[in-house]
Protein backbone atom coordinates (compact mmCIF):
# COMPACT_ATOMS: atom_id res chain seq x y z
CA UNK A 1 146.15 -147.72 236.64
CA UNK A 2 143.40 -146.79 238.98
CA UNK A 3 140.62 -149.20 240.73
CA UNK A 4 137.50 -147.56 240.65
CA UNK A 5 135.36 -149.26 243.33
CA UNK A 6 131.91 -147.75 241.63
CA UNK A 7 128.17 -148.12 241.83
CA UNK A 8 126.03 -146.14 239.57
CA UNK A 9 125.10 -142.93 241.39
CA UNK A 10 125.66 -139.23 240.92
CA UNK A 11 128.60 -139.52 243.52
CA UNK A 12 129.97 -142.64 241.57
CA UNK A 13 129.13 -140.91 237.89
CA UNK A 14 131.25 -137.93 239.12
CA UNK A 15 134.29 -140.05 239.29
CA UNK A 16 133.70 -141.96 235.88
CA UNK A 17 133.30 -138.18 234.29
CA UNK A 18 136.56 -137.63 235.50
CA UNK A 19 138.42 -140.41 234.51
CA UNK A 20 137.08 -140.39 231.21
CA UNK A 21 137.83 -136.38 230.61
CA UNK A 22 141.21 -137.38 231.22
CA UNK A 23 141.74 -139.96 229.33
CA UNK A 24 143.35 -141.86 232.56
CA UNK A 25 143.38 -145.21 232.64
CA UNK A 26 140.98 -147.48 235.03
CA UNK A 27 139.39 -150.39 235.61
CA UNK A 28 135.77 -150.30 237.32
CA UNK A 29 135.39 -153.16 240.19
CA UNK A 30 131.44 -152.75 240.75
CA UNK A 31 129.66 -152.74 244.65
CA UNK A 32 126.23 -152.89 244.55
CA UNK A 33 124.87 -151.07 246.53
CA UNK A 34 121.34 -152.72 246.87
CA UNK A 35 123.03 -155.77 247.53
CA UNK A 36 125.42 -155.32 250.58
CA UNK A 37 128.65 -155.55 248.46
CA UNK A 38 129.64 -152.19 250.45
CA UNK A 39 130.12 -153.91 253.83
CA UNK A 40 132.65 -156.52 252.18
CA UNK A 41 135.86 -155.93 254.21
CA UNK A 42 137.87 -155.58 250.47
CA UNK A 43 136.13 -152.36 250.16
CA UNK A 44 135.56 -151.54 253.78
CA UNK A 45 139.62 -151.81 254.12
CA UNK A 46 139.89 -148.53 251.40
CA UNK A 47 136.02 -146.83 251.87
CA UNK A 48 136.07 -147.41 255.95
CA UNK A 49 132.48 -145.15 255.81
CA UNK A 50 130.97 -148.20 253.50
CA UNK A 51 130.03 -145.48 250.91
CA UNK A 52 130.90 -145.57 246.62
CA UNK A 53 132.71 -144.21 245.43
CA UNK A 54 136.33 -145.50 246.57
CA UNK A 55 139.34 -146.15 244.37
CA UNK A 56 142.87 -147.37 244.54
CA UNK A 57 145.70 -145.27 242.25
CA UNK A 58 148.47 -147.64 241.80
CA UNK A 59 150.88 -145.38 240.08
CA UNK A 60 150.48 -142.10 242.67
CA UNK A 61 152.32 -138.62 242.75
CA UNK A 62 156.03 -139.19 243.41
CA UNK A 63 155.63 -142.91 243.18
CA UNK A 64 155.89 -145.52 246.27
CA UNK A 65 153.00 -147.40 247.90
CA UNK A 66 149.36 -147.18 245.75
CA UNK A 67 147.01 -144.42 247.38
CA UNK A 68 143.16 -145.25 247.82
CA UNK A 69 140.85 -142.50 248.50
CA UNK A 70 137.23 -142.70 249.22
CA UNK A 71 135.02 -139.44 249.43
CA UNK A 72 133.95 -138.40 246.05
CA UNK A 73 135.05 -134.64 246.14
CA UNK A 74 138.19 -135.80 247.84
CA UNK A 75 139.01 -137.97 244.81
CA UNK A 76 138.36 -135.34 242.48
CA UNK A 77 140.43 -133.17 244.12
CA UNK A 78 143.16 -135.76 244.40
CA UNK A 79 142.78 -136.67 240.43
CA UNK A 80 143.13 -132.96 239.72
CA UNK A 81 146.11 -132.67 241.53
CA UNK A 82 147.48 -135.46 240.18
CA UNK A 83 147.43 -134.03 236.51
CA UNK A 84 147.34 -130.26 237.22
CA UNK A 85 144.22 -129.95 235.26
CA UNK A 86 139.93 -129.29 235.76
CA UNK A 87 141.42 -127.21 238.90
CA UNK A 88 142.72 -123.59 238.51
CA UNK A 89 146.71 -123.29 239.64
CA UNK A 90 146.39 -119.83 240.59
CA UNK A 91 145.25 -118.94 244.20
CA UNK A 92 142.03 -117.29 243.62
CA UNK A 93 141.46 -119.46 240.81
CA UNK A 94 141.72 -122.69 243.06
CA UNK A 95 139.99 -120.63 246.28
CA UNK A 96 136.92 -120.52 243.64
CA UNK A 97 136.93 -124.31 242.45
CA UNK A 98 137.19 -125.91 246.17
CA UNK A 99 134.55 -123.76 247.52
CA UNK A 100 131.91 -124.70 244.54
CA UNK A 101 132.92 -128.47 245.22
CA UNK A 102 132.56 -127.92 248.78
CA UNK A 103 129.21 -127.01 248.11
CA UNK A 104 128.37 -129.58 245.68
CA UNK A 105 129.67 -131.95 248.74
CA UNK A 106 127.79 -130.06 252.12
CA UNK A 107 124.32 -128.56 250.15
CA UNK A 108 123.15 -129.97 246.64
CA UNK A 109 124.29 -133.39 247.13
CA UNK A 110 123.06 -134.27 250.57
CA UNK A 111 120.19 -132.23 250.43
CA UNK A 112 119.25 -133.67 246.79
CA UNK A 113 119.34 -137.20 248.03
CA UNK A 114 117.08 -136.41 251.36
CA UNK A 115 114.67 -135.46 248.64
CA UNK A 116 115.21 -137.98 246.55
CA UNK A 117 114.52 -140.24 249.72
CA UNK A 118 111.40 -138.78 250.58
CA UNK A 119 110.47 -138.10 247.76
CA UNK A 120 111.07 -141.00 245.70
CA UNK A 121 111.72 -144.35 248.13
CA UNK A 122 110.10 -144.00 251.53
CA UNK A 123 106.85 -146.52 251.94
CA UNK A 124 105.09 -143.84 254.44
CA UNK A 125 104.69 -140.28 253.03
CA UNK A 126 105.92 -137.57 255.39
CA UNK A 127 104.43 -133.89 253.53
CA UNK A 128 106.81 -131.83 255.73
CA UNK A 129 110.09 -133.58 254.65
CA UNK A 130 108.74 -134.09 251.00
CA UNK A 131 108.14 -129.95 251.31
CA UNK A 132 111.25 -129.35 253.27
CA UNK A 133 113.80 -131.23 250.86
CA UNK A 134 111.93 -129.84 247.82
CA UNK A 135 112.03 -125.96 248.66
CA UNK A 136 116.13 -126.76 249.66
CA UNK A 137 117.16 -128.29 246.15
CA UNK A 138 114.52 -125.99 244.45
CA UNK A 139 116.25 -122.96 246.32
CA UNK A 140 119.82 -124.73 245.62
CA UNK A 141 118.98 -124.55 242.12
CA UNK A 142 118.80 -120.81 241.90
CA UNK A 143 122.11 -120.33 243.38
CA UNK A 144 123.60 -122.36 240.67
CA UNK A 145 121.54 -120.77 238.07
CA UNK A 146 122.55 -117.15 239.03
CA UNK A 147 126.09 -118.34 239.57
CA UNK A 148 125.88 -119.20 235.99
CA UNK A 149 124.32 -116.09 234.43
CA UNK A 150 127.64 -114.42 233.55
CA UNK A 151 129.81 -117.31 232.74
CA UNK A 152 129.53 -120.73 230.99
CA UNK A 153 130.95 -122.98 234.04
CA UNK A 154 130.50 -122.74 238.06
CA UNK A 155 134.26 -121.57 238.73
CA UNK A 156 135.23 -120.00 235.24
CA UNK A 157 136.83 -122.60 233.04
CA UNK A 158 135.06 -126.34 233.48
CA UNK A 159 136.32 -128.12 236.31
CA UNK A 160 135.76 -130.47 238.85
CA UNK A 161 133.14 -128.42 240.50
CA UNK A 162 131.03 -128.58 237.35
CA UNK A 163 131.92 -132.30 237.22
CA UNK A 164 130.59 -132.27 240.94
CA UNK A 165 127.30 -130.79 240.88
CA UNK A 166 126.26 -132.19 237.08
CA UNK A 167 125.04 -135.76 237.61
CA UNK A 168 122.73 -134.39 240.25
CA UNK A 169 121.17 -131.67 238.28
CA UNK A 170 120.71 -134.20 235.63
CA UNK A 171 118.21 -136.30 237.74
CA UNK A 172 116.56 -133.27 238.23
CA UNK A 173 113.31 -134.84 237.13
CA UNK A 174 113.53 -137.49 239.87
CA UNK A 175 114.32 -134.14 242.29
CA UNK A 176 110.61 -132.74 240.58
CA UNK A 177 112.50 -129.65 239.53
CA UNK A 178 111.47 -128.10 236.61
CA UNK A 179 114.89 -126.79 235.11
CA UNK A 180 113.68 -124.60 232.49
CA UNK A 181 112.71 -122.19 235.31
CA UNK A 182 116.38 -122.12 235.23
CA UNK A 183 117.38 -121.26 232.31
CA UNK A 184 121.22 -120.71 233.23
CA UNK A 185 121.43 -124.19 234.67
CA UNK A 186 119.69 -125.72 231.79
CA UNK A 187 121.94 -124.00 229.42
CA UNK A 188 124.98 -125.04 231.85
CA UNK A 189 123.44 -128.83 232.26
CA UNK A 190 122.90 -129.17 228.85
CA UNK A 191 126.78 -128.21 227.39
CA UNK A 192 127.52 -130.80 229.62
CA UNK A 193 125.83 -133.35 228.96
CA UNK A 194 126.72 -133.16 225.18
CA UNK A 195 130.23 -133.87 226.14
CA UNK A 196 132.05 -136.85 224.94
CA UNK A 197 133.58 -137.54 227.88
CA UNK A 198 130.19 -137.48 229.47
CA UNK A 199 128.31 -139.54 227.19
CA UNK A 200 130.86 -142.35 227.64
CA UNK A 201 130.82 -142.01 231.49
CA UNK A 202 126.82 -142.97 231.33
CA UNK A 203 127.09 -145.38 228.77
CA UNK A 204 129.84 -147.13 231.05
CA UNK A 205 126.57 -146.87 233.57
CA UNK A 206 124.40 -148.53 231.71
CA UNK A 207 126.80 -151.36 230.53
CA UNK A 208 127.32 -151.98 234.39
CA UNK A 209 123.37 -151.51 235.53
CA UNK A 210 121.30 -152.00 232.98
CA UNK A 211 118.06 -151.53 234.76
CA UNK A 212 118.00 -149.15 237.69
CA UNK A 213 115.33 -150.02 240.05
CA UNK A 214 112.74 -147.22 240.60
CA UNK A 215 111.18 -149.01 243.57
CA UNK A 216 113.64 -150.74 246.12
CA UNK A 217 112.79 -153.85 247.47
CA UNK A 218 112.43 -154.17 251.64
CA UNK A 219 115.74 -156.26 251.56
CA UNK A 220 116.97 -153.49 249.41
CA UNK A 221 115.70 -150.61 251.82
CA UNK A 222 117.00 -152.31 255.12
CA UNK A 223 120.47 -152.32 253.37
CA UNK A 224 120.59 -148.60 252.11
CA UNK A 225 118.25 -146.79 254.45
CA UNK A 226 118.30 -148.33 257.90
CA UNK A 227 121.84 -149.06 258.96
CA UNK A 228 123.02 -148.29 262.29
CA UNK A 229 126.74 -149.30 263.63
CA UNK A 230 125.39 -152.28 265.32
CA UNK A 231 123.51 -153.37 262.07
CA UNK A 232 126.95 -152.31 259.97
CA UNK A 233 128.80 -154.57 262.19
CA UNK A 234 126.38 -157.55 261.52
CA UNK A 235 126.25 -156.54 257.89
CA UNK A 236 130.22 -157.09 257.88
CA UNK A 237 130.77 -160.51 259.87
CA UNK A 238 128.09 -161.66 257.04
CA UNK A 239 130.16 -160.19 254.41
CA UNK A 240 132.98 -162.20 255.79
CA UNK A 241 131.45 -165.63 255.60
């Protein structure tokens, strides 16, 4: 059985995707995000960065001790290792997942939330980081759609890395990209969304957070947007009482 210590995000929805593609067998422990649940010291103790996703695999590789693992690309690495599968065994084949996931994890990701953040949840309007952020996922999105123009997955057969990168190109309205500019991508986002595996992974979403705020609250924003370690620190001994 694995604990999956979730919140519904792209980084938390790529875990659920997994999970569910694999028919493995969890149980999903919600943190709210908006609500400071990340700074209990339960979660701290297996996500020490105070980030979802995080989980806890109670029946690991070779047996022993239970394993947690926070980081989502680390987990889905871990989870493919775990059942040899969504990850090519051959050396090239492997060399070509990791380096897609990697940058799922160091380009579209970070660089989609920045925009997301500027775009989407900051009071004062900045036009050169709403521009900056915007031209990044925008050019982001070409590289995935002419990685995709000769084969129906980022690294050949579906995999993690496609697992990876699709919950944020599905938000891609939020991102203001207009994906049938890419028409590889769309094709790419599309296939996957229509997966079963998929569709229960969101539904799971929506059982667990109904409504998604659009605007956050300032409670809300002083939790997820202005944290520094003296504030985590405070946030944690008030966890604790």
């Amino acid at each position: 059985m694995i604990d999956l210590h979730y919140w519904t995000t792209p980084n938390g929805h790529k875990v659920t995707i997994f999970l569910e593609e694999a028919g493995l067998p969890y149980k999903i422990f919600p943190v709210n995000i908006g609500k400071g649940e990340q700074f209990k010291r339960e979660f701290l103790a297996i996500a020490p960065n105070n980030r979802i996703p995080a989980m806890v695999d109670h029946d690991p590789p070779g047996g022993g001790a239970p394993i947690a693992v926070f980081e989502s690309g680390a987990m889905l690495l871990y989870l493919a290792d775990k059942i040899g599968r969504f990850i090519a065994q051959d050396v090239r084949g492997r060399t070509d997942t990791l380096q897609w996931l990697f940058w799922q994890m160091g380009n579209l990701g970070p660089m989609s939330g920045q925009n997301n953040h500027f775009s989407n949840y900051t009071v004062d309007k900045y036009p050169y980081a709403i521009e900056r952020y915007h031209n990044e996922v925008n050019r982001l999105y070409g590289v995935l759609d002419r990685r995709l123009a000769d084969r129906a997955f980022v690294a050949g057969e579906y995999s993690i890395a496609d697992m990876a990168s699709y919950p944020w190109i599905a938000i891609h309205e939020r991102q203001h990209q207009p994906i049938a500019d890419f028409p590889n991508l769309k094709r790419w986002h599309d296939a996957i969304k229509a997966r079963p595996a998929v569709e229960r992974a969101y539904a799971k979403a929506k059982e667990i957070n109904p409504n998604p705020p659009g605007i956050r609250t300032a409670e809300e924003r002083a939790i997820l947007f202005g944290q520094s370690a003296a504030s985590v620190a405070a946030a944690v001994r008030e966890a604790a009482r």
